[in-house]
Protein backbone atom coordinates (compact mmCIF):
# COMPACT_ATOMS: atom_id res chain seq x y z
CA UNK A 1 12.08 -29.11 -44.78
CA UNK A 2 9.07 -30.26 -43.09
CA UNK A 3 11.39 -32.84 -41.06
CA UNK A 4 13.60 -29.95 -39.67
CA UNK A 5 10.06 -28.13 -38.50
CA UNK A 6 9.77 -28.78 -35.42
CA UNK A 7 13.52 -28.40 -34.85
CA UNK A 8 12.77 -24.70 -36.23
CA UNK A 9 10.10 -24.57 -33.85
CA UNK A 10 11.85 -25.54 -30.65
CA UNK A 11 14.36 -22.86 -31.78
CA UNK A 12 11.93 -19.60 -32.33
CA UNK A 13 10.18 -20.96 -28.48
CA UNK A 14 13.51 -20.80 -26.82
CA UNK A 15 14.23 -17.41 -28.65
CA UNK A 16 10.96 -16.11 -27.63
CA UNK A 17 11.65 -17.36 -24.14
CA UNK A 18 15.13 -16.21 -23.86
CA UNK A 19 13.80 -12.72 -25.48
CA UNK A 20 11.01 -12.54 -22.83
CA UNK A 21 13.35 -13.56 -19.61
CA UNK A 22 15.67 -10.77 -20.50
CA UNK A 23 13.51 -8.12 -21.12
CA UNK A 24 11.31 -9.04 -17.50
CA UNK A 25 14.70 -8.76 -15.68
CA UNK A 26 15.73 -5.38 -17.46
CA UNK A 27 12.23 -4.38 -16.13
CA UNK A 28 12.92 -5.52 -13.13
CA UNK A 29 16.04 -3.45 -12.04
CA UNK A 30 14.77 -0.24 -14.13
CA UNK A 31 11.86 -0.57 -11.77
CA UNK A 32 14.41 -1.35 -8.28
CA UNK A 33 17.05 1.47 -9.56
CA UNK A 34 13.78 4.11 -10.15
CA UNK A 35 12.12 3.09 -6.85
CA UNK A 36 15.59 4.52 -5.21
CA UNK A 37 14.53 8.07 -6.75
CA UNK A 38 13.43 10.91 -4.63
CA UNK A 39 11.89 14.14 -6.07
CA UNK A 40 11.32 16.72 -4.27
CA UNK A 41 7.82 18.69 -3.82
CA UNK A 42 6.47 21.41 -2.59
CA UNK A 43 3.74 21.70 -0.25
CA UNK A 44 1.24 24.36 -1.99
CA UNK A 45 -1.96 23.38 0.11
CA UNK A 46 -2.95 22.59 3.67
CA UNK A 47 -6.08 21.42 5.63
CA UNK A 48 -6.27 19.93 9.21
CA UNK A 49 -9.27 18.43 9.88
CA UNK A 50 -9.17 16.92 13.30
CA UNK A 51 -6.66 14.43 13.34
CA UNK A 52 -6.27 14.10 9.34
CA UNK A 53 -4.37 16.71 7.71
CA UNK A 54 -4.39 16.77 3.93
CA UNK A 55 -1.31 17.85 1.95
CA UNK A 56 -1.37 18.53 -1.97
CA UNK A 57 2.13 18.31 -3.31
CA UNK A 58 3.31 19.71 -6.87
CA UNK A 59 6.48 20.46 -8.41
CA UNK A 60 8.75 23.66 -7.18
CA UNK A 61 8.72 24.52 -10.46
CA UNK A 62 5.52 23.58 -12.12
CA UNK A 63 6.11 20.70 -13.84
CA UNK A 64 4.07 17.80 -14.51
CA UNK A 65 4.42 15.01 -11.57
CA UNK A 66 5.23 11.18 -12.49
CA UNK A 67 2.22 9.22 -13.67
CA UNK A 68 0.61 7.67 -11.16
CA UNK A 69 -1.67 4.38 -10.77
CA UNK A 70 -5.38 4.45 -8.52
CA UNK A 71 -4.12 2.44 -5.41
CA UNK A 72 -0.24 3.54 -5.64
CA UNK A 73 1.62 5.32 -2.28
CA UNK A 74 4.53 7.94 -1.76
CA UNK A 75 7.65 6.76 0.18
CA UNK A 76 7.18 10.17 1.88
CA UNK A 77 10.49 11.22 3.58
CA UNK A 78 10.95 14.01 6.33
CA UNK A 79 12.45 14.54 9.71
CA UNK A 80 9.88 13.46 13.43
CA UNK A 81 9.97 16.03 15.76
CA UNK A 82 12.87 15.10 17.20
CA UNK A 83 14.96 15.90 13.99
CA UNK A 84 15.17 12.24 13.02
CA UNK A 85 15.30 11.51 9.31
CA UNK A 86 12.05 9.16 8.91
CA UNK A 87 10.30 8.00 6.01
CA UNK A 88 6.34 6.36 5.82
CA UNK A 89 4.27 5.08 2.83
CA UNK A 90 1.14 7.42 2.68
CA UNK A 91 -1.60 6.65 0.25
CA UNK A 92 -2.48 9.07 -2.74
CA UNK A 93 -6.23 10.47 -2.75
CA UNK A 94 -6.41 12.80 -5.31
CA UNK A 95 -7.48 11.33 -8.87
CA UNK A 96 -4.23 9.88 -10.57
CA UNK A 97 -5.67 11.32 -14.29
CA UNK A 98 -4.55 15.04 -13.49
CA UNK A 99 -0.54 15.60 -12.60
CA UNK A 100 -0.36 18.79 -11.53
CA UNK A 101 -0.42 17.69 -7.72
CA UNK A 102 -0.67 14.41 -5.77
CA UNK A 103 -2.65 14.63 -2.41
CA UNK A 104 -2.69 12.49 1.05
CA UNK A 105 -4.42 12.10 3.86
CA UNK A 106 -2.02 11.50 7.06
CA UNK A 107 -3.98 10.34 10.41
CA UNK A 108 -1.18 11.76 13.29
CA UNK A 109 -1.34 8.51 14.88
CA UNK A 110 -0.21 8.80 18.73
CA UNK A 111 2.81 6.96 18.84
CA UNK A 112 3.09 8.01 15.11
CA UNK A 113 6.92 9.71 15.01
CA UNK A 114 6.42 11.28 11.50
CA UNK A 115 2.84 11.68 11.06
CA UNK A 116 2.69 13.71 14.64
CA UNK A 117 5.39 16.26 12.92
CA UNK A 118 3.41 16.11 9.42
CA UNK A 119 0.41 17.18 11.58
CA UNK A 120 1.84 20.00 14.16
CA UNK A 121 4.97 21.41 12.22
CA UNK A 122 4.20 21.44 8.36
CA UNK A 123 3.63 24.60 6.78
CA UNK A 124 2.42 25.98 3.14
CA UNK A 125 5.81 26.70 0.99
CA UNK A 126 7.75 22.97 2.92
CA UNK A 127 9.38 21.10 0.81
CA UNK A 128 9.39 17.07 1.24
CA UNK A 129 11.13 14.92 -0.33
CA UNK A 130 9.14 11.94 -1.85
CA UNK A 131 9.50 8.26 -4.20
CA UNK A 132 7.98 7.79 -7.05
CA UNK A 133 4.19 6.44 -6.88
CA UNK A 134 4.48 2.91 -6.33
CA UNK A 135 2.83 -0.14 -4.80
CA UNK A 136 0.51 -3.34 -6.62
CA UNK A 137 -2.70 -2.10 -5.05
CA UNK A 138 -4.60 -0.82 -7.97
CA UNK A 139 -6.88 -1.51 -10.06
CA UNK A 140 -7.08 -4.52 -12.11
CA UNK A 141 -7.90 -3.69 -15.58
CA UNK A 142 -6.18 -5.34 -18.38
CA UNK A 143 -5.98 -4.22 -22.23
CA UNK A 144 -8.93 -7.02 -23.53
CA UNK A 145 -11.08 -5.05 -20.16
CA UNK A 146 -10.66 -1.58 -21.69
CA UNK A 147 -11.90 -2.56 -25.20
CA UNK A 148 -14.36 -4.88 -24.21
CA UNK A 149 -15.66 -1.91 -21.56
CA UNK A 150 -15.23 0.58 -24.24
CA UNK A 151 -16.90 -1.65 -27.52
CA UNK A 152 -19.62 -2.71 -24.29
CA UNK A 153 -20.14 -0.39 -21.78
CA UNK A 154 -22.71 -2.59 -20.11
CA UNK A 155 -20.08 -5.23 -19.87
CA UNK A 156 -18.02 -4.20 -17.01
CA UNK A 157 -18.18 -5.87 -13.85
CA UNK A 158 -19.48 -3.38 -10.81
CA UNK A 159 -17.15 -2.66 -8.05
CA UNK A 160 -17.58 -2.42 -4.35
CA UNK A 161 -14.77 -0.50 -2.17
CA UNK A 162 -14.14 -1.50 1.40
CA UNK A 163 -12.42 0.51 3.78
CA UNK A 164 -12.10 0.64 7.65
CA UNK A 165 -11.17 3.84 8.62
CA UNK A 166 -7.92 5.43 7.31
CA UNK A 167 -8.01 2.40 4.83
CA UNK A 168 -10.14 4.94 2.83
CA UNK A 169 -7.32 6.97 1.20
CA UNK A 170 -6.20 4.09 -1.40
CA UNK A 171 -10.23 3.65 -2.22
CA UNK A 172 -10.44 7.53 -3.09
CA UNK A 173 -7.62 7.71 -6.02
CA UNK A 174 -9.70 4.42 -7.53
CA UNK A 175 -13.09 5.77 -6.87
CA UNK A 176 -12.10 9.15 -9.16
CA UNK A 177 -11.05 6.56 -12.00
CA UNK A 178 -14.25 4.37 -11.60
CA UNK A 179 -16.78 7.11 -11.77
CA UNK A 180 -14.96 9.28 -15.08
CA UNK A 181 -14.81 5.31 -16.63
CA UNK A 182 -18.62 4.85 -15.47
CA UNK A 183 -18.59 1.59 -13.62
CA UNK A 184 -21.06 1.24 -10.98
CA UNK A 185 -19.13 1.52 -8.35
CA UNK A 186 -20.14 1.19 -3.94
CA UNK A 187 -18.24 2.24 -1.05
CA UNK A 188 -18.58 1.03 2.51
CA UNK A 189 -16.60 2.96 5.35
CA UNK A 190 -16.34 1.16 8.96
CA UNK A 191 -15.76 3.87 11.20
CA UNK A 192 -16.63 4.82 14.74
CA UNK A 193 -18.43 7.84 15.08
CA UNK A 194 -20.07 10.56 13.09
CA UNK A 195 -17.00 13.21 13.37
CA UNK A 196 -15.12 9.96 10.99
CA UNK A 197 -17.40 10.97 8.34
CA UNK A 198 -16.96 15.12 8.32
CA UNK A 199 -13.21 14.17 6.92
CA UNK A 200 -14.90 13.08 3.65
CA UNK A 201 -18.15 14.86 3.13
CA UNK A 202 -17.87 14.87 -0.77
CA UNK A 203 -18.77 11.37 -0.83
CA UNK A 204 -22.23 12.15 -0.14
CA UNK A 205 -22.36 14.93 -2.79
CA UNK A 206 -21.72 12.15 -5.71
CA UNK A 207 -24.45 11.06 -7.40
CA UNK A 208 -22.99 8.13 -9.49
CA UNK A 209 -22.13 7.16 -6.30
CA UNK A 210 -23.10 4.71 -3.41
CA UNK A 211 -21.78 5.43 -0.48
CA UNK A 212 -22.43 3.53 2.64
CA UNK A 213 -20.87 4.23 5.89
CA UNK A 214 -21.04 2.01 8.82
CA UNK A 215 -20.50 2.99 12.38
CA UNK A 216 -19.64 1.17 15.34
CA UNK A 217 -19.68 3.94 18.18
CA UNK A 218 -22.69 5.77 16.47
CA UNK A 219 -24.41 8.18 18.54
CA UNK A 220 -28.45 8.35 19.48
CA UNK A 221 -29.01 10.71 16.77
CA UNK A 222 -26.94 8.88 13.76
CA UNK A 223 -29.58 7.65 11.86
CA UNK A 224 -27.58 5.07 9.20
CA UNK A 225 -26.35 2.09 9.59
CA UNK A 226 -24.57 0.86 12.81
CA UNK A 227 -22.27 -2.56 13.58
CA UNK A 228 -19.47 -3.52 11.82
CA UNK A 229 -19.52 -4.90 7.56
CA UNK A 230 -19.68 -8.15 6.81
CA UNK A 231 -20.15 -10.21 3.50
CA UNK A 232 -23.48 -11.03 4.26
CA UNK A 233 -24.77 -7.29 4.47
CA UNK A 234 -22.33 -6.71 1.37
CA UNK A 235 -23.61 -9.12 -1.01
CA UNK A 236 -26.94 -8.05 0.20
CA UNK A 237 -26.47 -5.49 -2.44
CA UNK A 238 -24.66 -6.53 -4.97
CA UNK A 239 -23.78 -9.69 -6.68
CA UNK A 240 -20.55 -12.10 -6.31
CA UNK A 241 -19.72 -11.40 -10.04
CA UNK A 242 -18.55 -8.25 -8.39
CA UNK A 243 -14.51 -7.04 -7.81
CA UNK A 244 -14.16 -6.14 -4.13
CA UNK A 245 -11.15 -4.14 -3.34
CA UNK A 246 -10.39 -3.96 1.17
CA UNK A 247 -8.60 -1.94 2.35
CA UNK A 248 -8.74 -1.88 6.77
CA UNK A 249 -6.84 -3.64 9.54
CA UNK A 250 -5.47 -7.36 9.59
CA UNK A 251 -8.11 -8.77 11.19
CA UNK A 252 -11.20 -7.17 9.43
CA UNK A 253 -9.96 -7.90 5.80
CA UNK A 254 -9.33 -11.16 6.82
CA UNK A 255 -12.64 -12.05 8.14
CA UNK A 256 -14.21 -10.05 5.07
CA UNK A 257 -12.30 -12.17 2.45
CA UNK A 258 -13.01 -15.71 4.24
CA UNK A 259 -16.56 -14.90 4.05
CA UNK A 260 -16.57 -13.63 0.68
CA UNK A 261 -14.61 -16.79 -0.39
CA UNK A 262 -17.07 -18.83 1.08
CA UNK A 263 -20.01 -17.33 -0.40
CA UNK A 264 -18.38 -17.79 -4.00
CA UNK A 265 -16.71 -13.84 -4.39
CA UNK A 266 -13.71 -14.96 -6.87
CA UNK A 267 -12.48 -11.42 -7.77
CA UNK A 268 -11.07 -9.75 -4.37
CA UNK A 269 -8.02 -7.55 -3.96
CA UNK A 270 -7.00 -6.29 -0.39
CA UNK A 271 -4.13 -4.84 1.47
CA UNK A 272 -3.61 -4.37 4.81
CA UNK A 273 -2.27 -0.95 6.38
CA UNK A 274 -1.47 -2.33 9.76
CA UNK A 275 -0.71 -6.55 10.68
CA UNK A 276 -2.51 -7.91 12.97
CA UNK A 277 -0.21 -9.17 16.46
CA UNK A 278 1.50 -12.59 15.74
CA UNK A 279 -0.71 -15.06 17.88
CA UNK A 280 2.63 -17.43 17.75
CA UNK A 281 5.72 -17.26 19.89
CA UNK A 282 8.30 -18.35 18.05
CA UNK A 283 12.45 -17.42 18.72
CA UNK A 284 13.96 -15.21 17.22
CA UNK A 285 18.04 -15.26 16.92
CA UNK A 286 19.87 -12.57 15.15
CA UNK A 287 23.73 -11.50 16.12
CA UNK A 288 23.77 -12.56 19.64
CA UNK A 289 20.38 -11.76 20.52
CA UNK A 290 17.38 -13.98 20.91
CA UNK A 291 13.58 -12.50 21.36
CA UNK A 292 9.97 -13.82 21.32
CA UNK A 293 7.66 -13.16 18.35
CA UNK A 294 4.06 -12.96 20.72
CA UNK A 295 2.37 -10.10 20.34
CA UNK A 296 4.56 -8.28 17.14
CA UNK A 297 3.13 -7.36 13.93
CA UNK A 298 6.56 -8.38 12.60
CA UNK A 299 9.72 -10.03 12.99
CA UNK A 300 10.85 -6.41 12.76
CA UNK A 301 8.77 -5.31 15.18
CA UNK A 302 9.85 -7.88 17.58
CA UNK A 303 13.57 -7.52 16.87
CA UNK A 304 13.35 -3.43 17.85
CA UNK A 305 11.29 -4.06 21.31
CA UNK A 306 13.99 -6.40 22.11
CA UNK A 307 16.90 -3.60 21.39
CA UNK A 308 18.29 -5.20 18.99
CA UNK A 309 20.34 -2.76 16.42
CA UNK A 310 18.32 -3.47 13.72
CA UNK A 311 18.29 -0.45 10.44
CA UNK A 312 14.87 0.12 9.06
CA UNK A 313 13.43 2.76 7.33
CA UNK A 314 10.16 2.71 5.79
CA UNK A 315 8.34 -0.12 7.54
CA UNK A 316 6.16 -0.92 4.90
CA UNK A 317 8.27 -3.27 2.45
CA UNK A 318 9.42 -0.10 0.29
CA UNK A 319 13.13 0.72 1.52
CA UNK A 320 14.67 -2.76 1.71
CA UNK A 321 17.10 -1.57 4.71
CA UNK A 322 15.56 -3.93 7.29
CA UNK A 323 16.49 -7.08 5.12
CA UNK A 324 18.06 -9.88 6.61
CA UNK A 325 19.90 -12.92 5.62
CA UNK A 326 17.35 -16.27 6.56
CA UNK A 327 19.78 -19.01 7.54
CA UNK A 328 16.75 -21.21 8.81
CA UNK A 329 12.96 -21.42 10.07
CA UNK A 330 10.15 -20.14 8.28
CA UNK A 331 8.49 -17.11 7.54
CA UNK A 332 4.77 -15.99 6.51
CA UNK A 333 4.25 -12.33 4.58
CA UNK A 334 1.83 -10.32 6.36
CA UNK A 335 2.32 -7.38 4.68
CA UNK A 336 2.51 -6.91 0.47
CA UNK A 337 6.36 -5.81 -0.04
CA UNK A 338 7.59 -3.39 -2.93
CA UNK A 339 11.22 -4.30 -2.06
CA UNK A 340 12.92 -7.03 -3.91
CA UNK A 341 15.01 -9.06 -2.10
CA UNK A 342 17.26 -12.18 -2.84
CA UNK A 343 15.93 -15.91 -2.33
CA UNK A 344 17.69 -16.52 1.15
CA UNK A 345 16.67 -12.52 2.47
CA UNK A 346 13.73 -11.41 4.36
CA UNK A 347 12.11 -7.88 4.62
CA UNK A 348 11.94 -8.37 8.27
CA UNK A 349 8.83 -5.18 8.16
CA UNK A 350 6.83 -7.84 6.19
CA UNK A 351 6.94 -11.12 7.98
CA UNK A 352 6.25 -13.09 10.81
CA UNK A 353 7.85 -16.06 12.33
CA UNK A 354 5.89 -19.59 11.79
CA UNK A 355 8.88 -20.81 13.51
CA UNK A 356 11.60 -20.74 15.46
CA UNK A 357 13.99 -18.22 13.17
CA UNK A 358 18.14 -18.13 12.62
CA UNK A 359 18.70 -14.56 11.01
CA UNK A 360 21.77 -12.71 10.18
CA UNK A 361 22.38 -9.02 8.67
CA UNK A 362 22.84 -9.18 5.17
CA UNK A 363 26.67 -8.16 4.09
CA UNK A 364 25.34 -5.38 1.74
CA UNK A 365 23.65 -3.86 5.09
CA UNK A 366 24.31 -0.78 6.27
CA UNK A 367 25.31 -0.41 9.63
CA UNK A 368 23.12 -1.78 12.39
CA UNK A 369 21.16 1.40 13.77
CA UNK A 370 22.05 3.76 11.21
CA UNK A 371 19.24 5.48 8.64
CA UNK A 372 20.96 5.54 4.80
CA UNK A 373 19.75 8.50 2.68
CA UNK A 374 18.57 6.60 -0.18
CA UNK A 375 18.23 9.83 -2.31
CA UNK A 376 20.87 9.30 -5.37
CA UNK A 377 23.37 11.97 -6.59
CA UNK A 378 21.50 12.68 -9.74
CA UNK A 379 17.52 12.41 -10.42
CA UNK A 380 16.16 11.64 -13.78
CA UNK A 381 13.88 14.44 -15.38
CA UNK A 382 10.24 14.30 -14.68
């Protein structure tokens, strides 16, 4: 018996293994197939607020909403004001404990197709018709965190929030979970003027709460801080033990987490809400056509100023429709993508070209130009 040990060994591993494998791929297409789901809500609340307006969405019927994680997004779909079917990622702000409603914050952005119509043409008593809550920005808290905060309340790192402008709305859902859990908690806003800071003025009514905004247009009479964050002015008041979670442009949370790096930060979480320009010009060759990548956010981006056909829905790495087969060059992810796609695909919304790219449309595509209703003929129960 104690010969054939490790033989018996070897055998429970590769069970265990086998066991584990499977189960992480069932996960893994429950989680594809449910991201395909739409539900439809109801919009029971309205507030424009220069160019923010804030929508709270519940169920027609009353029901309780799908659970929802501090960070996560709606795939929200509706139609621009042109009647085009469009569909954008827009951050949930409203504290993910309760699920009665979801809120967001849309900024009608001025080439902004749907966000212009969300602003102008949506009315109490709309219905939309939104995903799930999904995306990987959220908090970090693990099972041995929770008891080890619970048995030692002391114990829990603090947390600093970093937003540049809109980049706010994924910080508010995570603030709401940090203050009812009692971590200290800090948030710095870059924004440029005072008017910025009207959109949000609970944040100064918290007293758990540190809230420091930063302006970079300020006027005479603004009397906080002016200039732009850095790590240097964060770490001024706090320690690098701290988690940092950014949320801004490119360009800022870049320069933010190579400083914070350097100065010995190890626990920092970001996402971008816009890509910074592609400083490289690469080629880009897909059906006939061929296109620079200088100056795009994306290969996507650079593909549709071109003209070239290419179906897209989302832009954010949620639908999967602007995938595209990579038959050679390189790539580099710019933005943090909730579609899975196979080894030799692309979501061409989420990359840039580090070189010179050969691309063809995937045969599972739908036709080049066309917008695919990804709503399914029956939704599971909420």
């Amino acid at each position: 018996m104690p010969a054939q040990l490790p033989l018996y060994l070897c055998i429970a591993f590769l069970s265990c293994y086998l066991s584990y494998s499977l189960l992480r791929s069932l996960l893994s297409r429950q989680k594809q197939k449910r991201a395909q789901y739409r539900q439809p809500l109801q919009v029971y609340r309205l507030r424009r607020q220069g160019n923010i307006v804030k929508i709270w969405l519940r169920h027609p019927e009353g029901k309780l909403l799908p659970t929802a994680k501090a960070g996560q997004h709606l795939l929200l779909q509706a139609l621009d004001l042109a009647g085009n079917k469009l569909s954008r990622a827009y951050s949930i702000t409203s504290d993910c404990s309760q699920r009665r409603y979801y809120q967001l914050a849309v900024k009608a952005e001025p080439l902004g197709r749907l966000s212009q119509a969300l602003w102008s043409d949506l009315h109490v008593g709309d219905r939309l018709l939104c995903s799930y809550p999904k995306g990987q920005f959220i908090l970090r808290q693990t099972l041995f965190s929770s008891l080890k905060a619970w048995l030692w309340p002391g114990s829990q790192r603090p947390v600093v929030l970093v937003a540049g402008g809109i980049g706010i709305t994924p910080l508010l859902a995570m603030l709401w979970q940090l203050l009812r859990q009692r971590r200290p908690v800090q948030l710095w806003l870059q924004a440029r003027t005072e008017a910025d800071l009207a959109l949000w003025p609970m944040l100064r009514r918290l007293p758990a709460l540190k809230f420091v905004p930063v302006l970079s247009q300020a006027s005479a009479q603004w009397q906080g801080r002016r200039g732009r964050i850095d790590a240097a002015l964060l770490l001024a008041h706090t320690t690098t033990n701290s988690e940092f979670y950014l949320c801004a442009k490119a360009q800022m949370v870049t320069e933010l987490l190579q400083q914070l790096q350097a100065a010995g930060v190890k626990h920092c979480y970001y996402e971008f809400f816009k890509a910074a320009q592609s400083t490289d010009n690469h080629q880009i060759d897909l059906a006939g056509f061929s296109v620079q990548s200088l100056g795009y956010p994306s290969v996507l981006d650079a593909l549709l100023g071109a003209g070239v056909p290419v179906p897209y829905d989302c832009r954010g790495g949620s639908c999967g429709q602007c995938r595209l087969t990579l038959k050679s060059g390189q790539c580099k992810t710019v933005l943090a993508p909730e579609f899975a796609v196979a080894s030799h695909e692309i979501l061409s919304c989420c990359v840039q070209a580090e070189s010179a790219l050969q691309l063809a449309f995937s045969p599972s595509q739908t036709t080049a130009g066309s917008i695919t209703d990804l709503t399914p003929l029956t939704q599971p129960q909420l």
